[in-house]
Protein backbone atom coordinates (compact mmCIF):
# COMPACT_ATOMS: atom_id res chain seq x y z
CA UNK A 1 -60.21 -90.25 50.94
CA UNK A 2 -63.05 -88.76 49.48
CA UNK A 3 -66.22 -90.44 49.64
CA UNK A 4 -65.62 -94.17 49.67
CA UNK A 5 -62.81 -93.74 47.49
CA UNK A 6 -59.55 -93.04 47.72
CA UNK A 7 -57.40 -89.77 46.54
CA UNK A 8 -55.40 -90.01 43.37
CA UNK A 9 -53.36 -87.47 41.75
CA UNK A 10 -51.07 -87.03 38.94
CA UNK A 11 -49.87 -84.55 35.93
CA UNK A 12 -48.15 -83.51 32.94
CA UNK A 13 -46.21 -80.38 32.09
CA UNK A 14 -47.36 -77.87 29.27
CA UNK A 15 -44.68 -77.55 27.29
CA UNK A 16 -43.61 -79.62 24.18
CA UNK A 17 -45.69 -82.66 22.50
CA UNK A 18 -47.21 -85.37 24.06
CA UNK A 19 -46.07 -88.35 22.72
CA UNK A 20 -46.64 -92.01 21.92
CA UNK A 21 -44.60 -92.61 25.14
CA UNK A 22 -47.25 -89.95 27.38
CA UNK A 23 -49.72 -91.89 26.14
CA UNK A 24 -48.96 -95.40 26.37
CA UNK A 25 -47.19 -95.04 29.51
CA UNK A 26 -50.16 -92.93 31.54
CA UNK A 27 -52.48 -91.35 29.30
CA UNK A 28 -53.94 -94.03 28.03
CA UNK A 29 -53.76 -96.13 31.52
CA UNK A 30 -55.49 -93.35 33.14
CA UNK A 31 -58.74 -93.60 32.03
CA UNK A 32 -60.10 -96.69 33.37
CA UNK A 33 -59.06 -95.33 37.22
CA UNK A 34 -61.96 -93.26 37.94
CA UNK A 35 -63.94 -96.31 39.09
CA UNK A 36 -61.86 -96.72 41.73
CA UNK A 37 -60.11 -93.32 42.77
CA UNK A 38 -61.23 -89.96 42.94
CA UNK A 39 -58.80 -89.15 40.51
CA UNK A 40 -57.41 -85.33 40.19
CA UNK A 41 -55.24 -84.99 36.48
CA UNK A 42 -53.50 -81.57 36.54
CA UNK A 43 -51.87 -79.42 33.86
CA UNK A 44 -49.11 -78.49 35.87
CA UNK A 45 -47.95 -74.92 33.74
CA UNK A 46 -46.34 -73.77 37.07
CA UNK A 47 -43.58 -76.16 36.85
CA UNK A 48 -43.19 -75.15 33.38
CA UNK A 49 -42.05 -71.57 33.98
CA UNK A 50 -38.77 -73.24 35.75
CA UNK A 51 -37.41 -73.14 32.19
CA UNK A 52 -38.32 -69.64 30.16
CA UNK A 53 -41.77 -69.69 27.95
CA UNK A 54 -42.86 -67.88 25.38
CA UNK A 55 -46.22 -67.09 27.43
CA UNK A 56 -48.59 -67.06 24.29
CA UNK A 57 -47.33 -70.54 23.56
CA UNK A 58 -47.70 -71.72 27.20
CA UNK A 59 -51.36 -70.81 27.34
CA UNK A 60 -51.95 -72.76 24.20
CA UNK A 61 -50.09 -75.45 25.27
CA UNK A 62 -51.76 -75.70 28.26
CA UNK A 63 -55.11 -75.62 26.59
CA UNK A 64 -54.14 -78.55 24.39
CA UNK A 65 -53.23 -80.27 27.36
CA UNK A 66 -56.24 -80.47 28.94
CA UNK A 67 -58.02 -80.81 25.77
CA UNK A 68 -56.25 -84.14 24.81
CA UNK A 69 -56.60 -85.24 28.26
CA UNK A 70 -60.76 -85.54 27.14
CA UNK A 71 -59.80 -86.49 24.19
CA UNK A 72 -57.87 -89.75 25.65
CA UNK A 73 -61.27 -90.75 27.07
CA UNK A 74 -60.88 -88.75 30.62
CA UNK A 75 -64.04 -87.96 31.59
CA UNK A 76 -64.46 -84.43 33.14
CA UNK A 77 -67.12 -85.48 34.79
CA UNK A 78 -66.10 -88.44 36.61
CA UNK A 79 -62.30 -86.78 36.31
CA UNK A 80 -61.04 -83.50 38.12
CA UNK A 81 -58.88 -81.88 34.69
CA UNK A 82 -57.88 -78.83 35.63
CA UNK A 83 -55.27 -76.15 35.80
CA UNK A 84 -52.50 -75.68 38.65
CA UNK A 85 -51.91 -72.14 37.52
CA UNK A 86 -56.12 -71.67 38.84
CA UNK A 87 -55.84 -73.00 41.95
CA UNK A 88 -53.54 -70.52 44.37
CA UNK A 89 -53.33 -72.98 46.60
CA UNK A 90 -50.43 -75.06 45.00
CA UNK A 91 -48.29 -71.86 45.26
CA UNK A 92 -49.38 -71.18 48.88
CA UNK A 93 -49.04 -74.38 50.62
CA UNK A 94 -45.14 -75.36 48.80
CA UNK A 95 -44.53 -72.05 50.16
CA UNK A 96 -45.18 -73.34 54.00
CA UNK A 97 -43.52 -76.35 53.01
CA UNK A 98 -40.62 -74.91 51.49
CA UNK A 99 -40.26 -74.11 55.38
CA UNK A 100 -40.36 -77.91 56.60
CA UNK A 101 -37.32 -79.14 53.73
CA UNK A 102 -33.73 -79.18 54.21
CA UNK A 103 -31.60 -77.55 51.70
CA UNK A 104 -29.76 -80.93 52.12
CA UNK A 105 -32.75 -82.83 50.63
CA UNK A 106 -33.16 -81.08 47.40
CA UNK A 107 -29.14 -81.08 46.54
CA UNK A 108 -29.75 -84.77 46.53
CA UNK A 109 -32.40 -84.47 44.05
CA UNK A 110 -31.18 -85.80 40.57
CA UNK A 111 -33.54 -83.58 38.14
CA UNK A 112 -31.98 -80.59 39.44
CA UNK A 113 -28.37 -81.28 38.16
CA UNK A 114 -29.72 -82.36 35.00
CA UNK A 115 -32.01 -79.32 33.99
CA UNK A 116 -29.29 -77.13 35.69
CA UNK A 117 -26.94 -78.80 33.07
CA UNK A 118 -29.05 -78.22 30.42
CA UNK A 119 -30.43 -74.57 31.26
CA UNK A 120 -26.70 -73.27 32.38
CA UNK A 121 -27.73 -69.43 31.96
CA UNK A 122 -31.12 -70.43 33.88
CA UNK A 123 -30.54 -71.95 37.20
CA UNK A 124 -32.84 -70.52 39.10
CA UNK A 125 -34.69 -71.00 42.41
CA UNK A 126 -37.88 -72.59 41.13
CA UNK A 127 -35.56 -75.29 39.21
CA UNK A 128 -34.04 -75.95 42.96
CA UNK A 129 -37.30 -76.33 45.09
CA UNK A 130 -39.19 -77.40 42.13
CA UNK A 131 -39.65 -80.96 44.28
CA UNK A 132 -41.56 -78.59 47.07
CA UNK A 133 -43.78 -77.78 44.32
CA UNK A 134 -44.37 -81.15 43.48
CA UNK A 135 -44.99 -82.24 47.13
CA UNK A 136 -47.43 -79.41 47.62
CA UNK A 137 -49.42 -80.32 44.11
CA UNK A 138 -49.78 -83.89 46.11
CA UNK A 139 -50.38 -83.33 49.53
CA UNK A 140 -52.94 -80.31 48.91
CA UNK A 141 -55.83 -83.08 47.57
CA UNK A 142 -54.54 -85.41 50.68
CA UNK A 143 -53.52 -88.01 47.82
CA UNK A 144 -53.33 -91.16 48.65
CA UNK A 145 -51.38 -92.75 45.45
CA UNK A 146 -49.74 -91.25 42.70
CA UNK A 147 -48.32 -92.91 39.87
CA UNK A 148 -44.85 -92.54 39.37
CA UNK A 149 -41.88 -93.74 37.10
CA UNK A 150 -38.63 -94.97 38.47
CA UNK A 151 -37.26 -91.44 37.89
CA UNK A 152 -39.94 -89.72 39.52
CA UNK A 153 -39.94 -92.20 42.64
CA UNK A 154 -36.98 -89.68 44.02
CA UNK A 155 -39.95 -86.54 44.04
CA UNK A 156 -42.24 -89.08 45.73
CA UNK A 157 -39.68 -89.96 48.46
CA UNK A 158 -39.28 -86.44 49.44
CA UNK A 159 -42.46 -85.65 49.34
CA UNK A 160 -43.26 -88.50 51.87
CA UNK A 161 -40.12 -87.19 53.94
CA UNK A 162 -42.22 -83.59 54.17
CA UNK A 163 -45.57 -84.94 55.31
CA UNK A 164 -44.05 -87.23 57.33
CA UNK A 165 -41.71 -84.42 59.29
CA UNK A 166 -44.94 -81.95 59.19
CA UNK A 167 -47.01 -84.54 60.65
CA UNK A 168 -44.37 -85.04 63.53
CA UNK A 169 -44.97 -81.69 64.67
CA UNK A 170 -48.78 -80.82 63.96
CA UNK A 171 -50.42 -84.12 64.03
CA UNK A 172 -52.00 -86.17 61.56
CA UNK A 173 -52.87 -83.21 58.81
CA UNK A 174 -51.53 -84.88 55.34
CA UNK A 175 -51.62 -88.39 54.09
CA UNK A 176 -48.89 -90.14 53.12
CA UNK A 177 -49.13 -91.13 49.65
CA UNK A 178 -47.92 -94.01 48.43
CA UNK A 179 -46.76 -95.14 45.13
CA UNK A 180 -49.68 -96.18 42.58
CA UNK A 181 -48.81 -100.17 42.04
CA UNK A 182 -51.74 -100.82 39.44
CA UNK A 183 -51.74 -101.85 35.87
CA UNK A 184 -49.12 -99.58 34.38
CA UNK A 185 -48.48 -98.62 30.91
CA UNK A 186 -45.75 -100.06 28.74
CA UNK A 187 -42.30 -97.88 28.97
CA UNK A 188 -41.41 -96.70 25.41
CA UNK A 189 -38.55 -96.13 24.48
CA UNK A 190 -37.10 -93.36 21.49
CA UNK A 191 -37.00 -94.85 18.10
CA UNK A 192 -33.73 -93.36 17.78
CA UNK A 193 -31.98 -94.50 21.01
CA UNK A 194 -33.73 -97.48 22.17
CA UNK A 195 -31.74 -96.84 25.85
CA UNK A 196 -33.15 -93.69 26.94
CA UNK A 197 -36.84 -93.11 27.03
CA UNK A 198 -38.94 -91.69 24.44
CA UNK A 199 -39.09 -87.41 25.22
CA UNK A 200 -40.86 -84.73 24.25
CA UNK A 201 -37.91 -82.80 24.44
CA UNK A 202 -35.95 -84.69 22.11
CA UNK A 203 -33.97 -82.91 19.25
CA UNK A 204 -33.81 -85.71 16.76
CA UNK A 205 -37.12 -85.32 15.37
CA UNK A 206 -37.58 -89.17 14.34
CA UNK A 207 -37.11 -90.38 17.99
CA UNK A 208 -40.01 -89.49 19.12
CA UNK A 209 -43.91 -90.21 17.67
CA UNK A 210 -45.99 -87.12 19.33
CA UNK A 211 -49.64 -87.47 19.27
CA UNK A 212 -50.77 -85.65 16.49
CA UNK A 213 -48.42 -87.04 14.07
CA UNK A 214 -50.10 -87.43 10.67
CA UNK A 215 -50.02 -91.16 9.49
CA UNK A 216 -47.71 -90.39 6.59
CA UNK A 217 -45.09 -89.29 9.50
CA UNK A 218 -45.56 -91.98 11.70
CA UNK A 219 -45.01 -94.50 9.16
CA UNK A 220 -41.68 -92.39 8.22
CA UNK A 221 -40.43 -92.59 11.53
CA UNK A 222 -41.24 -95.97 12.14
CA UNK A 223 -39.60 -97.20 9.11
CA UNK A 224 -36.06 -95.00 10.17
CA UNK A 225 -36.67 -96.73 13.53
CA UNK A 226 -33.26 -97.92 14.91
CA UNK A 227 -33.32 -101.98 15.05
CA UNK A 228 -30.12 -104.22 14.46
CA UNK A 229 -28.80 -106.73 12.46
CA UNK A 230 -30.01 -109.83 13.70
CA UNK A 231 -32.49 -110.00 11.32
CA UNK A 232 -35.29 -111.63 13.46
CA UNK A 233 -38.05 -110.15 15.54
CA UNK A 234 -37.02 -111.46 19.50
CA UNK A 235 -38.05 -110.41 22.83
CA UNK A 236 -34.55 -109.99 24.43
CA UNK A 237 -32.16 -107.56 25.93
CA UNK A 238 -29.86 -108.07 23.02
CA UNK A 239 -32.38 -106.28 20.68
CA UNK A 240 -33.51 -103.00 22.53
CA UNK A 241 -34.46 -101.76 19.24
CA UNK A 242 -36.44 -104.79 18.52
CA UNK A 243 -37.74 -105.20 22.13
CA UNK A 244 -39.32 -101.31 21.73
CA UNK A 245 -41.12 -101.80 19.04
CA UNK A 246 -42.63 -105.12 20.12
CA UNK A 247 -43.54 -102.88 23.41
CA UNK A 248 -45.25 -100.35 21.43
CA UNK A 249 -47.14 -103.06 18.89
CA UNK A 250 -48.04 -104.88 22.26
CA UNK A 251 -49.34 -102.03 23.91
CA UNK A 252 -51.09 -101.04 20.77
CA UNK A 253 -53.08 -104.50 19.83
CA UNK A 254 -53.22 -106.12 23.47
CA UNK A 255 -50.80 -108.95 22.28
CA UNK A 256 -48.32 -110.62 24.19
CA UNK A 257 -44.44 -110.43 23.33
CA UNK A 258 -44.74 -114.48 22.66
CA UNK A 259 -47.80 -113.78 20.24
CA UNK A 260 -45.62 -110.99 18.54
CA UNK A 261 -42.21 -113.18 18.19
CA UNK A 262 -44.71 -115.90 16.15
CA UNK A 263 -47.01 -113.57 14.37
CA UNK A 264 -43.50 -112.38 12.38
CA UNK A 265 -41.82 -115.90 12.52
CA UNK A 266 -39.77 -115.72 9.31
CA UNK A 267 -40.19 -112.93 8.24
CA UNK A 268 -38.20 -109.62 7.86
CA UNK A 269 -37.96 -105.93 10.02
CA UNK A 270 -39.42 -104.20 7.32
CA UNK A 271 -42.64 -106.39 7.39
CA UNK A 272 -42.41 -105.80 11.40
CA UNK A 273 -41.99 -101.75 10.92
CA UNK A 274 -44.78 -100.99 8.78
CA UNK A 275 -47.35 -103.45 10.91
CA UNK A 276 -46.23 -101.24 14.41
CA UNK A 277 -46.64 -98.22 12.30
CA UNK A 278 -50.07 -98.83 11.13
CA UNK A 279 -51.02 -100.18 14.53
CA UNK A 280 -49.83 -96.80 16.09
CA UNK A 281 -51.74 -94.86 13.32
CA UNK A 282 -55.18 -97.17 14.30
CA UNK A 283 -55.17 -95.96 17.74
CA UNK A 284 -54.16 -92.55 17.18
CA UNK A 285 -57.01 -91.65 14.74
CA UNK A 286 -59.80 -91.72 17.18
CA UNK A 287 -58.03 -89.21 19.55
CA UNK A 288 -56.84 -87.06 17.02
CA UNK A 289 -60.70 -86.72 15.39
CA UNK A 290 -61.85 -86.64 19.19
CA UNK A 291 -59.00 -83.93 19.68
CA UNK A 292 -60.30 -81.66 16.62
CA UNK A 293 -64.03 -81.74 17.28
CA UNK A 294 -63.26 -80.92 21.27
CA UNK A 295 -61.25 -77.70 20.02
CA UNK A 296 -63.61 -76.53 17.75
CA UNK A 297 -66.47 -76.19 20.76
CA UNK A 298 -64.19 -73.28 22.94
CA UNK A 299 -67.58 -73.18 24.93
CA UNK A 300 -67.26 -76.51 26.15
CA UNK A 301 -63.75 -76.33 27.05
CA UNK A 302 -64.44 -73.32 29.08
CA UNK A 303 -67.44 -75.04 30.78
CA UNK A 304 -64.78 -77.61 32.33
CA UNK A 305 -61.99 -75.60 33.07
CA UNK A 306 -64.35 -73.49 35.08
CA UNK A 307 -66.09 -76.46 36.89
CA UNK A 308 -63.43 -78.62 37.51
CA UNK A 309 -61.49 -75.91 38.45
CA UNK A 310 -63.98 -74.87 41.45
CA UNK A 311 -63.85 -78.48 42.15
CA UNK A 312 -59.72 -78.62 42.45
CA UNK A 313 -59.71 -75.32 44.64
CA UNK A 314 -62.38 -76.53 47.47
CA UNK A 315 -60.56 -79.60 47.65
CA UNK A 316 -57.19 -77.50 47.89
CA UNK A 317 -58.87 -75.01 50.37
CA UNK A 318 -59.92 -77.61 52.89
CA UNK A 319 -56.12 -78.68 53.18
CA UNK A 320 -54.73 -75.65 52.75
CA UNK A 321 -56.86 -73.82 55.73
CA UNK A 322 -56.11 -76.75 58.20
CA UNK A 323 -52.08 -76.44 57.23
CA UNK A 324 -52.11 -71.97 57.74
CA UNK A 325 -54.05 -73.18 61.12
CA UNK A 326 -51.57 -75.22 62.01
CA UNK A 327 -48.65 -73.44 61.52
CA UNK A 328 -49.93 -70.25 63.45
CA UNK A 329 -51.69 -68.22 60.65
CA UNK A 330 -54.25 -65.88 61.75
CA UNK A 331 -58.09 -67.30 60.84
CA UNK A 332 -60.02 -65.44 58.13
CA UNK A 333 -62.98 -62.82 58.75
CA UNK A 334 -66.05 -63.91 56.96
């Protein structure tokens, strides 16, 4: 709790694209939260290194992050957008807390196997405790909700699990966050695979719609969009395809699946395709002009990764020096 409101915290890797998924799904959902939680929105480039970098391309990426977080309508005022890499803290306390989990709890954790499947010459360390990581990035700002997916509920468990044994011994130092159980976004889905969620990391290049997409290539992809051969625009398991794209036009013009079904009574996927297309290209224009102005004024940008970076590490530091006095750490000179 800070204030009269309570602690929220949440964050995106920097590496790939954002896309239409990131921001329907959070971005976009994020921005209205500020009014009621001291919201903290981290670019979380330590959890990128798990998996090698080109570091040039990290830094950039990391910049863009942060700068498309503005330019989604997160206000850096009213917002705490910062860097993990900036704020030592992150590193120091999973460190302690790397002490207080059970090698036990983080062979049951799901996201290892999978990126340890995928990076077979790169299964390192980081990639195993990465979950301690993500406990710490919560905990450290005393977070009170975070939103999660139903694959990241597994990270959110453990991290509850950690506080909760910490607390056990020390006494009432972290809170226990709790899952954020708000208006969430809509879950899209790739245009490609309609079963597995939309990634930044795909390969197939028309599964995903990434943020700064020109129109012509959104309205490519959304034509090549994977639908069925039903022939009729229904709200129903049967047509995942079908079901995605009403998801995404939903999402994008605030109607209802019901609306949707009778706006294209009658008439054929093709009419369906280009009207979701042009509806993603309507909302992705602001952001992208929003996105090119913010990069062009560097002194700006620097202004609020400075600021809200202070901000991030004396929250951090207040947590951090009651866990080292807890544990037996010796108290700093001044």
């Amino acid at each position: 709790m800070i204030g009269d409101k309570k602690v929220l915290f949440s964050g995106m890797q920097a590496t790939g694209n954002l896309t239409l998924g990131n921001y329907l799904g959070a971005l976009k959902n994020w921005v209205s939260l500020c009014d009621e939680y001291e919201c903290f929105y981290s670019v979380v480039d330590l959890h990128s290194i798990t998996v090698r970098q080109d570091p040039s391309e990290l830094r950039q990426r990391a910049r863009k992050l942060l700068t498309l977080y503005i330019a989604a309508g997160l206000d850096p005022k009213k917002n705490c957008l910062y860097y993990q890499s900036h704020v030592s803290g992150h590193a120091e306390l999973a460190w302690i807390l790397n002490c207080f989990t059970y090698m036990g709890e983080l062979n049951r954790m799901t996201q290892f196997k999978d990126k340890s499947a995928k990076h077979a010459d790169n299964i390192n360390a980081g990639l195993f405790t990465y979950p301690v990581l993500m406990a710490a990035d919560i905990l450290l700002y005393q977070a009170d909700v975070v939103p999660v997916g139903k694959d990241q509920l597994q990270h959110l468990e453990i991290t509850r699990d950690i506080a909760q044994r910490f607390n056990a011994i020390y006494g009432d130092v972290f809170t226990i966050p709790e899952p954020y159980l708000g208006k969430t976004g809509a879950k899209i889905m790739s245009l490609q695979d309609p079963d597995k969620k939309m990634s930044k990391s795909d390969e197939n290049a028309n599964a995903s719609v990434y943020l700064m997409d020109d129109p012509d290539t959104v309205m490519r992809k959304f034509k090549r969009a994977v639908t069925d051969s039903e022939g009729c625009v229904r709200y129903c398991e049967e047509q995942p395809g079908i079901r995605n794209l009403i998801d995404i036009y939903g999402a994008c013009t605030g109607k209802t699946p019901a609306e949707i079904e009778k706006e294209f009574d009658g008439k054929g996927y093709g009419d369906f395709k280009m009207a979701v297309g042009e509806s993603v290209v309507a909302i992705l224009k602001p952001l992208q002009e929003r996105f090119a102005e913010l990069e062009k004024d560097k002194g700006y940008l620097d202004g609020i990764i400075k600021e809200n970076g202070e901000k991030a590490e004396y929250y951090a530091l207040k947590t951090l020096r009651k866990v080292q006095k807890k544990v037996g750490f010796p108290e700093r000179i001044r």
